[in-house]
C-alpha atoms as a PDB file:
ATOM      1  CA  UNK A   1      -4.977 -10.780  23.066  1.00  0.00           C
ATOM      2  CA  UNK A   2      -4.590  -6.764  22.207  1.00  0.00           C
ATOM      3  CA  UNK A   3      -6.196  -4.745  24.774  1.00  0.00           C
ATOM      4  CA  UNK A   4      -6.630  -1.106  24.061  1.00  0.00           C
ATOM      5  CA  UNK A   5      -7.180   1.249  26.042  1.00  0.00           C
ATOM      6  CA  UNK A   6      -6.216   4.682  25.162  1.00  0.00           C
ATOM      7  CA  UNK A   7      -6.135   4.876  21.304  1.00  0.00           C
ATOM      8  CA  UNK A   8      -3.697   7.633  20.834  1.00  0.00           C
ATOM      9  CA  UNK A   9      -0.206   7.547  22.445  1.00  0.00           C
ATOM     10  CA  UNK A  10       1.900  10.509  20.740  1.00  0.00           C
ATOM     11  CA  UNK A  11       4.841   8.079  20.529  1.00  0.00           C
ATOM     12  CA  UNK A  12       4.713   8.432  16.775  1.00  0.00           C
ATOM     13  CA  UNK A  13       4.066  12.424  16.630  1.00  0.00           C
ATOM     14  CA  UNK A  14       8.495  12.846  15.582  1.00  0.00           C
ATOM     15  CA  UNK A  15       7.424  10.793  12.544  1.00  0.00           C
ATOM     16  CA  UNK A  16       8.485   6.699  13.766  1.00  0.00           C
ATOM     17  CA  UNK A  17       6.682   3.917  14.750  1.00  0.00           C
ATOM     18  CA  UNK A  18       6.852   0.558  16.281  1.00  0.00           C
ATOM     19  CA  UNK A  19       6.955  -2.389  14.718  1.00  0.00           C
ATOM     20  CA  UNK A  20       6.373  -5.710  16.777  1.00  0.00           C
ATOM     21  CA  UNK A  21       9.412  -6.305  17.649  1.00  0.00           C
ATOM     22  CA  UNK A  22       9.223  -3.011  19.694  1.00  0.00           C
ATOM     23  CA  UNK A  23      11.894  -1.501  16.881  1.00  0.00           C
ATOM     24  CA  UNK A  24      11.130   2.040  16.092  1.00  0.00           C
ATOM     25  CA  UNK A  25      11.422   2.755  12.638  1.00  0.00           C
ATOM     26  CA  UNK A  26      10.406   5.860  10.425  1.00  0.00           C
ATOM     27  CA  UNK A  27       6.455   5.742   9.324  1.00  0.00           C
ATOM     28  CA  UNK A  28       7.801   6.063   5.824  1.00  0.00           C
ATOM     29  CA  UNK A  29       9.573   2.639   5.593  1.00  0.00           C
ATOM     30  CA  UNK A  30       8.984   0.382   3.108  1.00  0.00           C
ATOM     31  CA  UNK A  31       8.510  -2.177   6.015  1.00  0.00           C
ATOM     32  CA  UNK A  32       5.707   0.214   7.435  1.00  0.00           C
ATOM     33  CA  UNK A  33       4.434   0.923   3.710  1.00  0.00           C
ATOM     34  CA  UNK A  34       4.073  -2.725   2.845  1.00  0.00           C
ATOM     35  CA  UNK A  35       1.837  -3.626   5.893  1.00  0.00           C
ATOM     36  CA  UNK A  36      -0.037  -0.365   6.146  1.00  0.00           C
ATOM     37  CA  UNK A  37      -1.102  -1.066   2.154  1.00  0.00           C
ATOM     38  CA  UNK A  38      -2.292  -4.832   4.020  1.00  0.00           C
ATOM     39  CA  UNK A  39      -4.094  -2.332   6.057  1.00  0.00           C
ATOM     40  CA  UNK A  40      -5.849  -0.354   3.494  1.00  0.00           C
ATOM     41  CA  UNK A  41      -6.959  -3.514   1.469  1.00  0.00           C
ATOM     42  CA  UNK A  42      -8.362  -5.137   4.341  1.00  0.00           C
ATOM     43  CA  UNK A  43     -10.337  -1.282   4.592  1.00  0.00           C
ATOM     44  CA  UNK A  44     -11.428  -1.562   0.933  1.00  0.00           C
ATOM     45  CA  UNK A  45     -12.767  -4.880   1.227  1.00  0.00           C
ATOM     46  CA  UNK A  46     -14.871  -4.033   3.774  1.00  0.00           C
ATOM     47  CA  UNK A  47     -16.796  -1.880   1.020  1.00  0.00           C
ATOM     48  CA  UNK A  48     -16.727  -4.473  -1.073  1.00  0.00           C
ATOM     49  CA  UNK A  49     -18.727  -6.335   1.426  1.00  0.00           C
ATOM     50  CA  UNK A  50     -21.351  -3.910   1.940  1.00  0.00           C
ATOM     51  CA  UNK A  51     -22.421  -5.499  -1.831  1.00  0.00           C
ATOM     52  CA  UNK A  52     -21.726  -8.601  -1.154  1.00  0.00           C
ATOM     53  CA  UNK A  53     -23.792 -11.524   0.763  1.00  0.00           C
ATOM     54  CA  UNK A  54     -23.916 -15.213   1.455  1.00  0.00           C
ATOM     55  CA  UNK A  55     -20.564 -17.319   0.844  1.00  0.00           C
ATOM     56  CA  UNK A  56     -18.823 -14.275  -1.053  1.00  0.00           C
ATOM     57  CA  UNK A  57     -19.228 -12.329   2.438  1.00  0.00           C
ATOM     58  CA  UNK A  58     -18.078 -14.938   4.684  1.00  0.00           C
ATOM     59  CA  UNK A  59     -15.365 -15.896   2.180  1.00  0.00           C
ATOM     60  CA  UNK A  60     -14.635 -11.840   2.876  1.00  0.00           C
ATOM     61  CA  UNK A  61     -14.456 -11.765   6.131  1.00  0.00           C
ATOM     62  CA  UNK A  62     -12.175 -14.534   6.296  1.00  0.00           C
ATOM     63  CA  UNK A  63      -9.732 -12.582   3.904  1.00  0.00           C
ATOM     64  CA  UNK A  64      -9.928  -9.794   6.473  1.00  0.00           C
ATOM     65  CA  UNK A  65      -9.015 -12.020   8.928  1.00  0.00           C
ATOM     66  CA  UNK A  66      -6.447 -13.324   7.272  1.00  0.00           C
ATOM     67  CA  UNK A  67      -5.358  -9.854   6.111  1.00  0.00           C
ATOM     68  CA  UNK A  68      -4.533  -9.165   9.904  1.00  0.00           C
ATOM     69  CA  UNK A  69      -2.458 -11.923  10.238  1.00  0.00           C
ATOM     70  CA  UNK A  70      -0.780 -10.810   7.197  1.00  0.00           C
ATOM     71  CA  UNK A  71      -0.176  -7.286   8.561  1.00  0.00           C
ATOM     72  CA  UNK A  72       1.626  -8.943  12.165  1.00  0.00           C
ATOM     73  CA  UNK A  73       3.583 -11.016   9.854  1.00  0.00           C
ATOM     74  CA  UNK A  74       4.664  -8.359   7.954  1.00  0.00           C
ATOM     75  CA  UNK A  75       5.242  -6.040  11.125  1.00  0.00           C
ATOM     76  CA  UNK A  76       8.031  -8.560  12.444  1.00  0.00           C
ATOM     77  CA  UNK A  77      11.312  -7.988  10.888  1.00  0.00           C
ATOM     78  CA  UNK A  78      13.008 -11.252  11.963  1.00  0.00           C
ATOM     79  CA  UNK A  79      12.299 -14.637  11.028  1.00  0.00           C
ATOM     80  CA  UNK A  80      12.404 -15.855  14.448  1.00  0.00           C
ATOM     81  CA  UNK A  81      10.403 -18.571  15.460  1.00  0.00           C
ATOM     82  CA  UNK A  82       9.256 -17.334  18.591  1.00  0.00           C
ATOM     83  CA  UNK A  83       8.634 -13.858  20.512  1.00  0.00           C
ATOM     84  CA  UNK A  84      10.701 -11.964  23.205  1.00  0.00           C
ATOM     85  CA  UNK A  85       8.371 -14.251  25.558  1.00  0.00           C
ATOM     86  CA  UNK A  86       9.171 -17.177  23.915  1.00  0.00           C
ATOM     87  CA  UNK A  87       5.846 -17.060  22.104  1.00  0.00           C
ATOM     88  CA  UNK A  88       5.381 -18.550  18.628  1.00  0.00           C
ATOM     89  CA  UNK A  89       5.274 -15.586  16.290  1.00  0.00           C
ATOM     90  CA  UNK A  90       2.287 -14.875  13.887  1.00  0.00           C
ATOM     91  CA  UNK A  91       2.841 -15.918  10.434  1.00  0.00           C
ATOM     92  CA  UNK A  92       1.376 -16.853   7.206  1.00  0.00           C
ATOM     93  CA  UNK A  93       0.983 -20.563   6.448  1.00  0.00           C
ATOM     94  CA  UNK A  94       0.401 -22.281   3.431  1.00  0.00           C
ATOM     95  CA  UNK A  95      -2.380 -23.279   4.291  1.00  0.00           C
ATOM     96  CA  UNK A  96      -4.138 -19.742   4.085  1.00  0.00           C
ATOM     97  CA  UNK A  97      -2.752 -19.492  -0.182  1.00  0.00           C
ATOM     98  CA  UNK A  98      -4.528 -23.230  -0.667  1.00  0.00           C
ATOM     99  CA  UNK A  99      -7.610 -22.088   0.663  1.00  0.00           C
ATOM    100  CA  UNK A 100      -7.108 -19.064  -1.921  1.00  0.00           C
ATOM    101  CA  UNK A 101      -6.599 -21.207  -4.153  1.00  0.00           C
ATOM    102  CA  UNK A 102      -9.260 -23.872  -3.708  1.00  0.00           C
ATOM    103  CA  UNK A 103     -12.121 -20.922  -4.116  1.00  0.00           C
ATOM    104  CA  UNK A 104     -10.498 -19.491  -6.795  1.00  0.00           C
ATOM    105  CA  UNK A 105     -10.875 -22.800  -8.670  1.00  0.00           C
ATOM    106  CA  UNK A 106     -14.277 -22.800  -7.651  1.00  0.00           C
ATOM    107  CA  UNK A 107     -15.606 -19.592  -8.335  1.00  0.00           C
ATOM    108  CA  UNK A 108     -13.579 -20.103 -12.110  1.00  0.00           C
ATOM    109  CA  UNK A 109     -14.854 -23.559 -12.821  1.00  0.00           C
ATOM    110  CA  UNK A 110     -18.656 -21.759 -14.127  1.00  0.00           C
ATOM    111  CA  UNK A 111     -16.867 -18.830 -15.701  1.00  0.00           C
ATOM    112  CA  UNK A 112     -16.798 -18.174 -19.297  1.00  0.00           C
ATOM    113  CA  UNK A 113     -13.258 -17.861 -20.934  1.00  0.00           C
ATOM    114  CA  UNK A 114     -12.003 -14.791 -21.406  1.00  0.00           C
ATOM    115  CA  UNK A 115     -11.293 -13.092 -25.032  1.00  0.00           C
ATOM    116  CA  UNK A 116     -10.405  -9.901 -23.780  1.00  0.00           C
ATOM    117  CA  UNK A 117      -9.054  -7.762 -21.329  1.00  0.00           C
ATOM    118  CA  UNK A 118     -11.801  -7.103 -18.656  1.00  0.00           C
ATOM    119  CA  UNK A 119     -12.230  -3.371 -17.289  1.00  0.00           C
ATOM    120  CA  UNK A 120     -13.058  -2.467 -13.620  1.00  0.00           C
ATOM    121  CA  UNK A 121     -16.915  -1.865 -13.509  1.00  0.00           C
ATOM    122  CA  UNK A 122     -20.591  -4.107 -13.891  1.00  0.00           C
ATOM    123  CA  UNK A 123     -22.308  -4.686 -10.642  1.00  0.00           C
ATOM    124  CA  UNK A 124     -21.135  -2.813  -7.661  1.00  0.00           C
ATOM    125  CA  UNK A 125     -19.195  -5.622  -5.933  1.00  0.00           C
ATOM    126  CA  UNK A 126     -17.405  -6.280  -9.004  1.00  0.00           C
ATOM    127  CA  UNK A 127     -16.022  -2.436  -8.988  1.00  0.00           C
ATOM    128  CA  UNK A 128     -15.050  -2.892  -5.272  1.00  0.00           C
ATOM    129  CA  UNK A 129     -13.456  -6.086  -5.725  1.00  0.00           C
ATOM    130  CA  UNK A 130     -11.482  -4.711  -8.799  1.00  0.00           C
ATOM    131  CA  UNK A 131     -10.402  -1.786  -6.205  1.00  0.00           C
ATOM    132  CA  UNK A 132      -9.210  -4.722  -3.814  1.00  0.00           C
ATOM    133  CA  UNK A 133      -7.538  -6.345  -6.431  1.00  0.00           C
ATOM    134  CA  UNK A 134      -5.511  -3.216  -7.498  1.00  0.00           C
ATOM    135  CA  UNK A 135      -4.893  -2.345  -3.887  1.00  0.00           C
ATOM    136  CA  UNK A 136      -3.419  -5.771  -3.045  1.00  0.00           C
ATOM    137  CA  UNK A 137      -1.411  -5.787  -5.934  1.00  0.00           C
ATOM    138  CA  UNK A 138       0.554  -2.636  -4.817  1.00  0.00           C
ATOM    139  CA  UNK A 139       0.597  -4.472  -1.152  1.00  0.00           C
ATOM    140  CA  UNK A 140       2.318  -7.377  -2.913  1.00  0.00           C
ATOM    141  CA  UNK A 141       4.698  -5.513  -5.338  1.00  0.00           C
ATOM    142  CA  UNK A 142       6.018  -3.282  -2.138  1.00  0.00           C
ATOM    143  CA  UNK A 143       6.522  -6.681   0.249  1.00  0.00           C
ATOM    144  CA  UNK A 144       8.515  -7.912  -2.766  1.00  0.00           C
ATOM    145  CA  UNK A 145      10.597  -4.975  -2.794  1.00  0.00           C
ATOM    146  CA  UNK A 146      10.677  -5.058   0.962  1.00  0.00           C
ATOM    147  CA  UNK A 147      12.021  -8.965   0.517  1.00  0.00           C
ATOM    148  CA  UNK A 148      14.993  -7.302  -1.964  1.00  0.00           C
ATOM    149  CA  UNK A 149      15.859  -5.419   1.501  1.00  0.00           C
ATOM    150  CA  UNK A 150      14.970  -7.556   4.619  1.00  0.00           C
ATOM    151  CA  UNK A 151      13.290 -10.642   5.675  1.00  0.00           C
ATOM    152  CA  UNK A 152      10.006 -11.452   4.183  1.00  0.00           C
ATOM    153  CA  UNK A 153       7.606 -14.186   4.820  1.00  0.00           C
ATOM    154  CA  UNK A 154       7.419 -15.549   1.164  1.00  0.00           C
ATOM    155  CA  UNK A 155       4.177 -17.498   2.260  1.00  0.00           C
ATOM    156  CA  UNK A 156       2.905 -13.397   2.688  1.00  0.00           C
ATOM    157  CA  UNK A 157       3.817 -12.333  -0.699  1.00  0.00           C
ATOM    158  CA  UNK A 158       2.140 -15.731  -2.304  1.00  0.00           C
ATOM    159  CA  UNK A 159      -0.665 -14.362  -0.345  1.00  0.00           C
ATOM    160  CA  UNK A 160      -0.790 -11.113  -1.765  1.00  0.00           C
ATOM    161  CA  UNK A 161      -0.442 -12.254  -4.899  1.00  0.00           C
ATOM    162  CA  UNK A 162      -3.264 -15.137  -4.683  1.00  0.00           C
ATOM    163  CA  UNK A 163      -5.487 -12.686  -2.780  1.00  0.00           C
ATOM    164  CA  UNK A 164      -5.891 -10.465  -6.204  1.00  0.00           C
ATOM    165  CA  UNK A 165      -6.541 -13.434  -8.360  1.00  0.00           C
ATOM    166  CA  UNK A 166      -9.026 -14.267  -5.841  1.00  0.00           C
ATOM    167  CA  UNK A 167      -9.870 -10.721  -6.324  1.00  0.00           C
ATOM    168  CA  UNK A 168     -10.701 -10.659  -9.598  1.00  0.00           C
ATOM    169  CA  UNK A 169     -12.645 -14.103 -10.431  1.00  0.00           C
ATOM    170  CA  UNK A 170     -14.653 -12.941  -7.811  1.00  0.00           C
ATOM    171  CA  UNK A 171     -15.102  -9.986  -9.709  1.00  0.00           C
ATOM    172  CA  UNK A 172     -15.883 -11.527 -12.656  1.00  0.00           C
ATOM    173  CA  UNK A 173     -18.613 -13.822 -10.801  1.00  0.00           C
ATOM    174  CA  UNK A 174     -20.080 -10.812  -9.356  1.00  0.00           C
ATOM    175  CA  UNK A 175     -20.554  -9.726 -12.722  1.00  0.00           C
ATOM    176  CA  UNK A 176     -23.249 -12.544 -13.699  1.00  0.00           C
ATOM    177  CA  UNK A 177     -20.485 -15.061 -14.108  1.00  0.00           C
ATOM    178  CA  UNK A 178     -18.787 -12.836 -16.373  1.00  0.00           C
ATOM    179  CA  UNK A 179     -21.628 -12.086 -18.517  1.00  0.00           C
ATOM    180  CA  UNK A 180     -22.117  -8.815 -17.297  1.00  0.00           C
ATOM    181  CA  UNK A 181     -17.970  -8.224 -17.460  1.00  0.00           C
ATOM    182  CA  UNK A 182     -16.946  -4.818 -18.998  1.00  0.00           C
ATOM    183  CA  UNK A 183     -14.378  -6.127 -21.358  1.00  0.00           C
ATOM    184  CA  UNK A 184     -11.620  -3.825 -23.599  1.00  0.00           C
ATOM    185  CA  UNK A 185     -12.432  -2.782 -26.881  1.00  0.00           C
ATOM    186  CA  UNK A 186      -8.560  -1.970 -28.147  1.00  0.00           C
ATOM    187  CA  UNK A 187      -8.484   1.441 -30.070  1.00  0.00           C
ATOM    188  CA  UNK A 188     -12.648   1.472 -29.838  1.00  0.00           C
ATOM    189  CA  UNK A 189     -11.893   5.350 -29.324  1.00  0.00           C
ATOM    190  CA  UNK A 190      -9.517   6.369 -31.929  1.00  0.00           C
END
């Protein structure tokens, strides 16, 4: 259980952190970069919600959820089993990508296929789900350069990179079921 109770501590005012392993790295690391881009998708999907309602918001608020756990998985650098304490250490299962998975078959199985290239934008929730999509992509390409460097979760990174699938089919259902997709004209500008 976290229990906060004074919200600022100045222990990160020279520039470091602490990860949860109680290391103390520099804010800039790609460690720190990796889960604070976790951070900032779980923040953009909670626009996203503001559109949304019924099973797409409860399907989004388990992502967030989710999205924490990612962050504390991502915050540990060792692949240790268990805490300091001797307490099993928060990480990604399988389990969390099937679910991904099973909706994203879902939501697909009454779209149209696609003949184009589709462009952020319809209905409002489709333009904040696009967002999350682009933002969880960068969260998933900086954990895979992170796993190039140190210890990764590779359960996480399937995560991230199931999560902006997910993303976009929900998107395009948001969108009418696709009918109301903005799709790419190529060269309709020249």
């Amino acid at each position: 259980m976290v229990v906060l109770n004074k919200i600022y501590t100045k222990t990160g005012d020279g520039g470091e952190t602490a990860l949860g392993n109680g290391a103390r790295v520099a804010k800039h690391s790609l460690r720190v970069q990796a889960y604070g881009t976790v951070d900032e998708t779980n923040a953009v999907i909670g626009l996203a919600r503001l559109h949304a309602a019924g099973e797409t918001d409860l399907a989004l608020a388990r992502i967030q959820n989710d999205l924490f756990d990612l962050g504390a998985d991502l915050c540990r650098p060792d692949m240790s089993r268990d805490d300091e304490a001797g307490h099993p250490v928060l990480r990604m299962v399988p389990a969390q990508v099937e679910r991904l998975e099973g909706e994203i078959d879902a939501m697909n199985a009454g779209l149209a296929p696609l003949r184009s290239f589709v462009l952020p934008g319809g209905s409002a929730l489709a333009a904040h789900l696009h967002q999350c999509r682009t933002v969880a992509r960068r969260a998933e390409r900086l954990a895979v350069e992170l796993a190039t460097v140190d210890e990764v979760n590779a359960t996480a990174i399937r995560y991230l990179n199931r999560l902006s699938d997910w993303c976009f089919v929900a998107a395009r259902a948001a969108n009418d079921d696709g009918q109301g997709d903005v799709l790419w004209v190529p060269g309709a500008n020249r």
